[in-house]
N, C-alpha and C. Protein backbone atom coordinates (compact mmCIF):
# COMPACT_ATOMS: atom_id res chain seq x y z
N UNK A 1 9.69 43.65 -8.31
CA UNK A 1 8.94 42.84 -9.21
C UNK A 1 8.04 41.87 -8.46
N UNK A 2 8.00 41.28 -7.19
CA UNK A 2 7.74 40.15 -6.56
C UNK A 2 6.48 41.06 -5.84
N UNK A 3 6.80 42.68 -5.64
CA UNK A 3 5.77 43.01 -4.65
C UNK A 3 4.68 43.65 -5.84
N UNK A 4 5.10 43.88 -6.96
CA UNK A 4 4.03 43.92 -8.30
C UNK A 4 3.39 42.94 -8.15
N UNK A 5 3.58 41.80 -7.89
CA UNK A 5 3.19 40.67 -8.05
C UNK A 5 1.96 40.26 -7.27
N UNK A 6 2.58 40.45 -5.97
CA UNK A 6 2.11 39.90 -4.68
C UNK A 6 1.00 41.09 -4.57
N UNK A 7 0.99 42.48 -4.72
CA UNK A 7 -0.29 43.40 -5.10
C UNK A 7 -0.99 43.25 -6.27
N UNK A 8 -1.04 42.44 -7.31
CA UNK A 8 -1.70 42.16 -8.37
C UNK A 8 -2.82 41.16 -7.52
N UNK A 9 -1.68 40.01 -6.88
CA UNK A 9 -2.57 38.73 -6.44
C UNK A 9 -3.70 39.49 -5.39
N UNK A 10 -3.25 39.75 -4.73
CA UNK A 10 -3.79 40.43 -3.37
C UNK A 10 -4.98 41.79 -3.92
N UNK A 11 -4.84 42.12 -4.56
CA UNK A 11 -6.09 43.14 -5.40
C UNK A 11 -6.64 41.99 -5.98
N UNK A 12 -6.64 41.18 -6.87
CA UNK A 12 -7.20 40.33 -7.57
C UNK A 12 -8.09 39.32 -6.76
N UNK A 13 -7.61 38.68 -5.48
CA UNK A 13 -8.03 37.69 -4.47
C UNK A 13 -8.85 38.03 -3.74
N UNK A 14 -8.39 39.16 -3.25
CA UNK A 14 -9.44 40.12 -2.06
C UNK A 14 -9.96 41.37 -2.07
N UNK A 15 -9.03 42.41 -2.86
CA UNK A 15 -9.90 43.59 -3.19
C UNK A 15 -11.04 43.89 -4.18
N UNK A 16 -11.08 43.52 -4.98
CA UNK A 16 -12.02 42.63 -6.18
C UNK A 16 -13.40 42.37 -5.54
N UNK A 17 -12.91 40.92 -5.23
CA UNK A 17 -13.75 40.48 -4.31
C UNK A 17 -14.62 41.25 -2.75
N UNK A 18 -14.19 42.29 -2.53
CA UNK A 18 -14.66 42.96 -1.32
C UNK A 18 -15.62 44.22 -1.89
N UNK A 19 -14.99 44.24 -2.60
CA UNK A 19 -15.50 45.50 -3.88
C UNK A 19 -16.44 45.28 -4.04
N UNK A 20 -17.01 44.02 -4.70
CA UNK A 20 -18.13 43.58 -5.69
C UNK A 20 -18.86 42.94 -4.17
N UNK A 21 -18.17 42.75 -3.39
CA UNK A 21 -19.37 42.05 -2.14
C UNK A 21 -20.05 43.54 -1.56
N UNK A 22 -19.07 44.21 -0.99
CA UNK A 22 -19.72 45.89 -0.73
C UNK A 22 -20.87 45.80 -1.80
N UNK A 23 -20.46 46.22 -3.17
CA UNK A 23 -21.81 46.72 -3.88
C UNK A 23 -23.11 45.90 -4.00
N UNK A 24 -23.06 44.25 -3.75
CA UNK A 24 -24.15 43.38 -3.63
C UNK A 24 -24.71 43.95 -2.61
N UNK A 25 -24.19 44.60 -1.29
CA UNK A 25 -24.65 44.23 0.15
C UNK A 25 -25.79 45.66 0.31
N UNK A 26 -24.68 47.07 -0.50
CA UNK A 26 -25.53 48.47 -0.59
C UNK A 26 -26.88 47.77 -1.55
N UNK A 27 -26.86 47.11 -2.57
CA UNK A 27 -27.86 46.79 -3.65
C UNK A 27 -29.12 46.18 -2.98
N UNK A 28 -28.94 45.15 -2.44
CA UNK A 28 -29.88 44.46 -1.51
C UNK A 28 -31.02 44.96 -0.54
N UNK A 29 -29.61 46.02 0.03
CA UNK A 29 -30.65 46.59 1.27
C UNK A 29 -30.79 47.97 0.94
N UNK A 30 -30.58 48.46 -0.36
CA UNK A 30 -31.10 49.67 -1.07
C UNK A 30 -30.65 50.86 -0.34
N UNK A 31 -29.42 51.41 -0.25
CA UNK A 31 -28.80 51.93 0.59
C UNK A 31 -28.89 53.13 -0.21
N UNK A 32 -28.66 54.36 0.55
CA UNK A 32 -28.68 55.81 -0.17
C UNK A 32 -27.57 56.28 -0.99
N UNK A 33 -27.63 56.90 -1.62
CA UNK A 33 -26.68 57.81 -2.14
C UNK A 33 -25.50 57.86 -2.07
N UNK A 34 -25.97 58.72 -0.16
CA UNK A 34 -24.55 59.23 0.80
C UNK A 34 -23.98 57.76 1.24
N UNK A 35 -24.67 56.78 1.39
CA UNK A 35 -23.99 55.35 1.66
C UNK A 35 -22.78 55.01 0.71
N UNK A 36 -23.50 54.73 -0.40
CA UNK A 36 -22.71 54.20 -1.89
C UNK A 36 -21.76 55.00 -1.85
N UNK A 37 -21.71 56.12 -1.90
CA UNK A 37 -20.51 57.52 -2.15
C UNK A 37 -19.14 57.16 -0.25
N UNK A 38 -19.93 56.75 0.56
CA UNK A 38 -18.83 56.43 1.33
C UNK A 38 -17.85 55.27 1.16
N UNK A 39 -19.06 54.17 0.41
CA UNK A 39 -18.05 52.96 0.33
C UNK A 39 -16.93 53.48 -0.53
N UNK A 40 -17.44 54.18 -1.47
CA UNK A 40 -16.59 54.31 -2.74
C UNK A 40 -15.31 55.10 -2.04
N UNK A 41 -15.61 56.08 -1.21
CA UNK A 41 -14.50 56.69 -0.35
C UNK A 41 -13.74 56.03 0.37
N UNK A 42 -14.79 54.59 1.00
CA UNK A 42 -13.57 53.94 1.98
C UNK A 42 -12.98 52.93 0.79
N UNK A 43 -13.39 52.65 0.06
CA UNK A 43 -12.39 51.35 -1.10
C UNK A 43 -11.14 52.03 -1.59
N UNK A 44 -11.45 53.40 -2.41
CA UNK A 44 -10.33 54.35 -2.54
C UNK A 44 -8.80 54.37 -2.00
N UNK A 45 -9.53 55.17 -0.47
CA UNK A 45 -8.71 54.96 0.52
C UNK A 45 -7.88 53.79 1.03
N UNK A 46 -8.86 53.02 1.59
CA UNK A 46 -8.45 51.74 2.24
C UNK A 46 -7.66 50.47 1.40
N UNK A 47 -7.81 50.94 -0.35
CA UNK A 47 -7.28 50.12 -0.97
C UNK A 47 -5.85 49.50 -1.06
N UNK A 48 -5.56 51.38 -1.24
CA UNK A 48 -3.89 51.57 -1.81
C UNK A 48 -2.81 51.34 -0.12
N UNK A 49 -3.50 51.40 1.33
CA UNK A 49 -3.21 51.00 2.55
C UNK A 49 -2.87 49.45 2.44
N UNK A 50 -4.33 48.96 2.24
CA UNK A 50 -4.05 47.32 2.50
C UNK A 50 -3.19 46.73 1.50
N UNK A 51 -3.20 46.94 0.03
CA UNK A 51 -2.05 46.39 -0.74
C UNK A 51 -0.96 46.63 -0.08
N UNK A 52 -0.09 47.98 0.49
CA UNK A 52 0.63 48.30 1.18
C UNK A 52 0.93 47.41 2.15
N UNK A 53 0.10 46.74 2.50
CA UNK A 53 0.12 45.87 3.92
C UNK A 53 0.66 44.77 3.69
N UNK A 54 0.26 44.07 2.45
CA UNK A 54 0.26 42.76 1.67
C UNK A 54 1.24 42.69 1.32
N UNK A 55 2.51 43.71 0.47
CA UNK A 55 3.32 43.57 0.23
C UNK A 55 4.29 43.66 1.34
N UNK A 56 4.55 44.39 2.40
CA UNK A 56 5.35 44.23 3.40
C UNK A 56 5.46 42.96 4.40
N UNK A 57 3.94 43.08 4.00
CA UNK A 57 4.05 41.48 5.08
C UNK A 57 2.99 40.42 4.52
N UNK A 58 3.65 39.65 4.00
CA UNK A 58 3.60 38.39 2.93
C UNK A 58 2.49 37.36 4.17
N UNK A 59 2.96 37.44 4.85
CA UNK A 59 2.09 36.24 5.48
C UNK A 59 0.57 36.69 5.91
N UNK A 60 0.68 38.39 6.58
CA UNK A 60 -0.93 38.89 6.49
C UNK A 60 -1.34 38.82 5.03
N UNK A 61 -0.78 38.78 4.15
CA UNK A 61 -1.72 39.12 2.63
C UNK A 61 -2.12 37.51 2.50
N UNK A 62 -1.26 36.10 2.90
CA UNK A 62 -1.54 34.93 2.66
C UNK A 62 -2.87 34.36 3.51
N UNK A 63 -2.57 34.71 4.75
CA UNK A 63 -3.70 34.47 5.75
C UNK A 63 -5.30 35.49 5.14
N UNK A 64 -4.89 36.63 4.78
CA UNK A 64 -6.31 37.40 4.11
C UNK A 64 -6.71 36.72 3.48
N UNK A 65 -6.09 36.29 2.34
CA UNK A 65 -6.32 35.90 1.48
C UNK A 65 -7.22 34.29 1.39
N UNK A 66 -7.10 33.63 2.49
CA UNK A 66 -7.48 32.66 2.74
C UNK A 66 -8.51 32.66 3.31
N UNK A 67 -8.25 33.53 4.20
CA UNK A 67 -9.46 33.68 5.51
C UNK A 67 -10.83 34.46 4.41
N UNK A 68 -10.00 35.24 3.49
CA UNK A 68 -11.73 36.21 2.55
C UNK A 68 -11.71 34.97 1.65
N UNK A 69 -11.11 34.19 1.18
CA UNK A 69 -11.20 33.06 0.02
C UNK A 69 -12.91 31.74 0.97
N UNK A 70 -12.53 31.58 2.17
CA UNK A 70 -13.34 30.65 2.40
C UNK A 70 -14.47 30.84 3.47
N UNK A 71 -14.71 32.69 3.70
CA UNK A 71 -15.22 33.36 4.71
C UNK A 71 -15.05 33.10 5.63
N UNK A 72 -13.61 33.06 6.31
CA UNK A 72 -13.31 33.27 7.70
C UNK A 72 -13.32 34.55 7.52
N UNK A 73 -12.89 35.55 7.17
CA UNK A 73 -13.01 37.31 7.51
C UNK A 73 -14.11 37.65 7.13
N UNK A 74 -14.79 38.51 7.25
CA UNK A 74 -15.80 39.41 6.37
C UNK A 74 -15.43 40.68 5.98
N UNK A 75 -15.93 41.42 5.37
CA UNK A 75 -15.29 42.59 4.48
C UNK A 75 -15.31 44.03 5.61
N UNK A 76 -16.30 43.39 6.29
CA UNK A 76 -16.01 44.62 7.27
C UNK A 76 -15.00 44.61 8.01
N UNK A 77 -14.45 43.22 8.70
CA UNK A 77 -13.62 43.02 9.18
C UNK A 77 -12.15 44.42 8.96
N UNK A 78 -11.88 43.60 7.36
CA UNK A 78 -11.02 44.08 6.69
C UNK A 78 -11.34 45.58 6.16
N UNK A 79 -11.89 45.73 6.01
CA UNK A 79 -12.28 47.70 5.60
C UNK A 79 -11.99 48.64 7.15
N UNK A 80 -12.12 47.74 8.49
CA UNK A 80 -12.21 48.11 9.78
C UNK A 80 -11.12 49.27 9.82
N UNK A 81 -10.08 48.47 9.38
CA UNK A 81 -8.18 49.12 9.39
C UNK A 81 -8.15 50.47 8.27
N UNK A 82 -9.13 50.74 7.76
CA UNK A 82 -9.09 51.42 6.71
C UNK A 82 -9.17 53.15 6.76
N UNK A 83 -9.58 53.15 8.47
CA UNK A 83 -9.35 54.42 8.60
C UNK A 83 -10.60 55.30 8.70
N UNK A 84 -10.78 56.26 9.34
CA UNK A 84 -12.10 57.04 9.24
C UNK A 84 -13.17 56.74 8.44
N UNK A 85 -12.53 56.81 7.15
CA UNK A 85 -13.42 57.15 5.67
C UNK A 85 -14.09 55.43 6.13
N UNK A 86 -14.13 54.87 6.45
CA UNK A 86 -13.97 53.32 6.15
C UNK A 86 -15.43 53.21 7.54
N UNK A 87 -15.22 53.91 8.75
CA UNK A 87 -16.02 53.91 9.74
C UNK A 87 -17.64 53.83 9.19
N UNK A 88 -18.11 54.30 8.32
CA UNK A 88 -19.82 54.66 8.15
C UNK A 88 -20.14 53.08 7.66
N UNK A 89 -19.26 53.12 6.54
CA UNK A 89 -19.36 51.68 5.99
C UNK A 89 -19.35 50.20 6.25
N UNK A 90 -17.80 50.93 7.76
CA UNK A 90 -18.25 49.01 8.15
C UNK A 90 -19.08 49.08 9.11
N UNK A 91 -19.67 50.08 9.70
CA UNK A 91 -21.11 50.14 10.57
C UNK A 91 -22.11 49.37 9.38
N UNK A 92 -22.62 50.06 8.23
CA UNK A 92 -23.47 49.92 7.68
C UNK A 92 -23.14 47.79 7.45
N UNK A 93 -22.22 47.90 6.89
CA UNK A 93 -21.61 46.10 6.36
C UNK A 93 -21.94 45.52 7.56
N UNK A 94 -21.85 45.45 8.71
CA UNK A 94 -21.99 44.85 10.30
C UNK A 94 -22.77 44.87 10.17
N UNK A 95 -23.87 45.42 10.37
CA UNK A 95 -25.03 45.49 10.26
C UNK A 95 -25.95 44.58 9.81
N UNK A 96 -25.66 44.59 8.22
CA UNK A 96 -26.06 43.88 6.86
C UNK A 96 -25.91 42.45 7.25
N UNK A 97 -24.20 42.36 7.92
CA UNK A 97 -24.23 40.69 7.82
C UNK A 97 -24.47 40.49 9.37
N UNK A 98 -25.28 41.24 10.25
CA UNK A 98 -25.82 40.25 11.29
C UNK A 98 -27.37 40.29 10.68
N UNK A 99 -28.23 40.77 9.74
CA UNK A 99 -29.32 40.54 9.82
C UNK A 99 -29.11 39.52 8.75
N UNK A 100 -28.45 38.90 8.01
CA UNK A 100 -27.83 37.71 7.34
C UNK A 100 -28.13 37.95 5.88
């Protein structure tokens, strides 16, 4: 019940939020197709991992949560761990947030 919980908060705090920052960032810089269709592959993926993460270990989901709450992390950061599918995207996100 506590790790229902603690993956509600943790989707709600930071996946949410990374979600809707990804799609501002493809929107902006008018990204293709095959772009949009990877994020959507690495959020998928990388989602049901990092909740996974959050619930086992309470203090990485507290520190995420803080660090994406006041932009100490950036989303690429966090999509980094996400595995292959996740690679095109946080190239493309790196990218995005060094040209600001």
């Amino acid at each position: 019940m506590l790790s229902d919980f603690l993956a509600s908060v943790f989707s709600a705090l930071v996946l949410d939020p990374v979600q809707a920052e990804v799609r501002q960032t493809l929107e902006r810089a008018g990204a293709s197709i095959e772009v949009v269709q990877q994020s959507t592959d690495c959020l998928s993926t990388a989602g049901p991992v990092l909740v996974r993460q959050a619930v086992d270990d309470p203090w990485w989901a507290t520190t995420t949560i803080v660090g994406m709450t006041i932009g100490y992390q950036q989303p690429s950061e966090l999509l980094a761990s996400g595995g292959p599918a996740c690679q095109p995207i946080v190239q493309f996100l790196t990218t995005a947030e060094a040209q600001g």
